[in-house]
C-alpha atoms as a PDB file:
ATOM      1  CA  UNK A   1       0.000   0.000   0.000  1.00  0.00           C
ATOM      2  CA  UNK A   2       1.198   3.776  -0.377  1.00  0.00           C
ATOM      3  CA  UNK A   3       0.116   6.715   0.958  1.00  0.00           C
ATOM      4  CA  UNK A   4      -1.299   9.228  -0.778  1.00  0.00           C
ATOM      5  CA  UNK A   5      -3.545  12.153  -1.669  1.00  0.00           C
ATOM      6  CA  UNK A   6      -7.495  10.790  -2.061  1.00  0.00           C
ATOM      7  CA  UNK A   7      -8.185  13.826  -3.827  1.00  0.00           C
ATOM      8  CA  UNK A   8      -5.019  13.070  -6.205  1.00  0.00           C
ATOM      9  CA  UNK A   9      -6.595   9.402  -6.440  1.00  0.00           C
ATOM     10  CA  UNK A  10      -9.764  10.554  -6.892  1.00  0.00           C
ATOM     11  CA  UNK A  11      -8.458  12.575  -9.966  1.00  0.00           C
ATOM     12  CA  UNK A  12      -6.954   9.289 -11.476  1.00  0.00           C
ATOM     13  CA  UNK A  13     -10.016   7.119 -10.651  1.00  0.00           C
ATOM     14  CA  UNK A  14     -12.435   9.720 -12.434  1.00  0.00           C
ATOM     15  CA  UNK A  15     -10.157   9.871 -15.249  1.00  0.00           C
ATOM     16  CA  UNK A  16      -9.989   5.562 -15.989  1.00  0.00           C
ATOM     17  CA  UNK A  17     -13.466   4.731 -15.062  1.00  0.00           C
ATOM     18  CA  UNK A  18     -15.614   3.633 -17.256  1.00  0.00           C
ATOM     19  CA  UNK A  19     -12.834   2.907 -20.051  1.00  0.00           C
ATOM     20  CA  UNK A  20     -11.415  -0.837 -21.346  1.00  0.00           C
ATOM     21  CA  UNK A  21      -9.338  -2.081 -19.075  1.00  0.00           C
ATOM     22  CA  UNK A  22      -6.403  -2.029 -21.911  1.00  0.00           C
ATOM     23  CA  UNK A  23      -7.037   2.275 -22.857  1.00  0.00           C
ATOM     24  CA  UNK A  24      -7.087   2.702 -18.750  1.00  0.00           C
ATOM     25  CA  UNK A  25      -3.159   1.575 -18.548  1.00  0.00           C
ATOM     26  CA  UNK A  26      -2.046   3.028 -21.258  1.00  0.00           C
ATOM     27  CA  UNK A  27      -3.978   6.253 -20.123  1.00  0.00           C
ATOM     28  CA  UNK A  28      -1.310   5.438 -16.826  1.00  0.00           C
ATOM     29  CA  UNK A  29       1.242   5.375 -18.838  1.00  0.00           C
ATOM     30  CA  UNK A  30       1.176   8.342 -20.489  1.00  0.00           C
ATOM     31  CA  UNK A  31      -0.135  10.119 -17.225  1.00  0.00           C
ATOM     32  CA  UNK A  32       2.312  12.644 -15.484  1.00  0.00           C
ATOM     33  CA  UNK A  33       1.119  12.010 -11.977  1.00  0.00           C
ATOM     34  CA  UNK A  34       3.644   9.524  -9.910  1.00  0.00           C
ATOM     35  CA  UNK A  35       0.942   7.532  -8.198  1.00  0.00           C
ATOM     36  CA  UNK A  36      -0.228   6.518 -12.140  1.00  0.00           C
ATOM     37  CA  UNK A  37       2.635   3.917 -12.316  1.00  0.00           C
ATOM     38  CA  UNK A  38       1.282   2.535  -9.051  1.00  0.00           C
ATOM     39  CA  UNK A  39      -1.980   2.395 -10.308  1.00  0.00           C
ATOM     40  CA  UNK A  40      -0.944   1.047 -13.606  1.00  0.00           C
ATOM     41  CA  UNK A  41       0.846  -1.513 -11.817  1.00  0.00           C
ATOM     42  CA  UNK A  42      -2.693  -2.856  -9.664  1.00  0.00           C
ATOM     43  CA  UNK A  43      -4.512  -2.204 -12.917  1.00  0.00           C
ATOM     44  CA  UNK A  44      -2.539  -5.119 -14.698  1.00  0.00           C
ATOM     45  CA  UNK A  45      -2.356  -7.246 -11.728  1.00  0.00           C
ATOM     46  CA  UNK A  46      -6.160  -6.691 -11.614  1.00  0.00           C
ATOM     47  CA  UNK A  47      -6.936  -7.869 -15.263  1.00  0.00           C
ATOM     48  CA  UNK A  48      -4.532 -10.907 -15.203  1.00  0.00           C
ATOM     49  CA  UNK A  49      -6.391 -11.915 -12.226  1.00  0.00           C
ATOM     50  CA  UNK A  50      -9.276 -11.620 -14.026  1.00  0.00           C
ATOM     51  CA  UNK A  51      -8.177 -13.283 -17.329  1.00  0.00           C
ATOM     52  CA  UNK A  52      -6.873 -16.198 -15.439  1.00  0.00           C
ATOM     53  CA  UNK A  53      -8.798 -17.132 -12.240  1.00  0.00           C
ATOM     54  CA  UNK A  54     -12.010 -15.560 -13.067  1.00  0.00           C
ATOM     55  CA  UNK A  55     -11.882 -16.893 -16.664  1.00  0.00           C
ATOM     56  CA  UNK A  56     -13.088 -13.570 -18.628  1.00  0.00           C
ATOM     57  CA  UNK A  57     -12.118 -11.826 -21.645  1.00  0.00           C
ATOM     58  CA  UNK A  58     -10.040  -9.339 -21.723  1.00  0.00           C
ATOM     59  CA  UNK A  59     -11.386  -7.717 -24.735  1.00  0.00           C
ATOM     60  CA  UNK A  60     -14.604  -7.187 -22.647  1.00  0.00           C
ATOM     61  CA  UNK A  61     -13.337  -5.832 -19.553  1.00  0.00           C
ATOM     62  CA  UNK A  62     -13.948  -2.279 -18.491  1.00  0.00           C
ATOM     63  CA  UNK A  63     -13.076  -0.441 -15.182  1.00  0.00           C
ATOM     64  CA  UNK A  64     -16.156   0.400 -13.362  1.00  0.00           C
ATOM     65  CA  UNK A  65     -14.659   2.278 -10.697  1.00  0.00           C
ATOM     66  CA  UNK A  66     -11.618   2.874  -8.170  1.00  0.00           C
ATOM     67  CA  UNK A  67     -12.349   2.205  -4.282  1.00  0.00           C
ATOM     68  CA  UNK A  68     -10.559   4.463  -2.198  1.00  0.00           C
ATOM     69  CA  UNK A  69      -9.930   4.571   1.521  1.00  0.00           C
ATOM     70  CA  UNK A  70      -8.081   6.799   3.688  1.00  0.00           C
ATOM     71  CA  UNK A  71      -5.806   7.332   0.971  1.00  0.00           C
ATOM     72  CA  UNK A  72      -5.534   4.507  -0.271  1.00  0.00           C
ATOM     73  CA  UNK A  73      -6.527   2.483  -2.953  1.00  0.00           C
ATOM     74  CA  UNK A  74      -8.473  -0.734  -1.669  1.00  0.00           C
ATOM     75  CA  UNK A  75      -9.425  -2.308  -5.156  1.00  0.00           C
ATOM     76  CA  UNK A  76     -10.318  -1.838  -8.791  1.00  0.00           C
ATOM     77  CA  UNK A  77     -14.171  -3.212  -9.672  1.00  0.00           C
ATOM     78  CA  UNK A  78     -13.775  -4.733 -12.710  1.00  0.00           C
ATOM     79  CA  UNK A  79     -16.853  -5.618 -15.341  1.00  0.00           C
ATOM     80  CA  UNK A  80     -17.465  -7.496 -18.253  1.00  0.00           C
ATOM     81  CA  UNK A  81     -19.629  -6.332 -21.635  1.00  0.00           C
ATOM     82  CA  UNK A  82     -21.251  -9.508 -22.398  1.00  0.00           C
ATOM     83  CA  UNK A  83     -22.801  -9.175 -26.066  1.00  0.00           C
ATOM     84  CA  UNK A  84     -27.060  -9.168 -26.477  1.00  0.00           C
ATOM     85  CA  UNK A  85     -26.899 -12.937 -27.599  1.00  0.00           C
ATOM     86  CA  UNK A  86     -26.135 -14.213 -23.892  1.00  0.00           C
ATOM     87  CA  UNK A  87     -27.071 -11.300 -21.193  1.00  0.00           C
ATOM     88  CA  UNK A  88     -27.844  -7.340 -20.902  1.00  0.00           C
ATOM     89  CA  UNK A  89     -25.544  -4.827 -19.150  1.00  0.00           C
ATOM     90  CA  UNK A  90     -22.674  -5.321 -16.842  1.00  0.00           C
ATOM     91  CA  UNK A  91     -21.151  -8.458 -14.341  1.00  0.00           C
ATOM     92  CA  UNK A  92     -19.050  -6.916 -12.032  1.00  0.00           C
ATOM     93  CA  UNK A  93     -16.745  -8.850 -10.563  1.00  0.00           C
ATOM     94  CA  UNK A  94     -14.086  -7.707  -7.754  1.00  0.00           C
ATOM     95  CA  UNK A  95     -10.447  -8.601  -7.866  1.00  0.00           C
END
């Protein structure tokens, strides 16, 4: 965990939510802040974890949003876009 700013992490969260989990890092990448390569670092854990124990695609996952306590950041809610042929809207899944 690192300390820092929630209203710096707040900035960061508002800025990758709601994008593919893929245009989110490389949104960290190029991002000038220094808790973005943190971030970018739990983002990828986060959708590995997702690809491989959760069994999801990673085409298909989006950030939904960054939880944040005290500071810090407690974890990323993932979701998945499923297409109209199997379900409607969003499974969020935490990791």
């Amino acid at each position: 965990m690192f300390k820092i700013s929630h209203r710096k992490l707040n900035d960061l969260g508002r800025q990758i939510s709601g994008k593919p989990i893929d245009q989110a890092i490389l949104q960290m990448v190029f991002s000038e802040k220094r808790a973005s390569t943190r971030i970018k670092s739990m983002l990828c854990v986060a959708r590995d974890h997702a690809v491989e124990y959760k069994v999801l695609d990673r085409s298909r996952l989006i950030v939904c949003e960054l939880i944040i306590m005290w500071g810090r950041p407690v974890f990323f809610a993932l979701a998945e876009l499923f297409t109209p042929q199997r379900k409607h809207g969003l499974k969020k899944v935490r990791s």
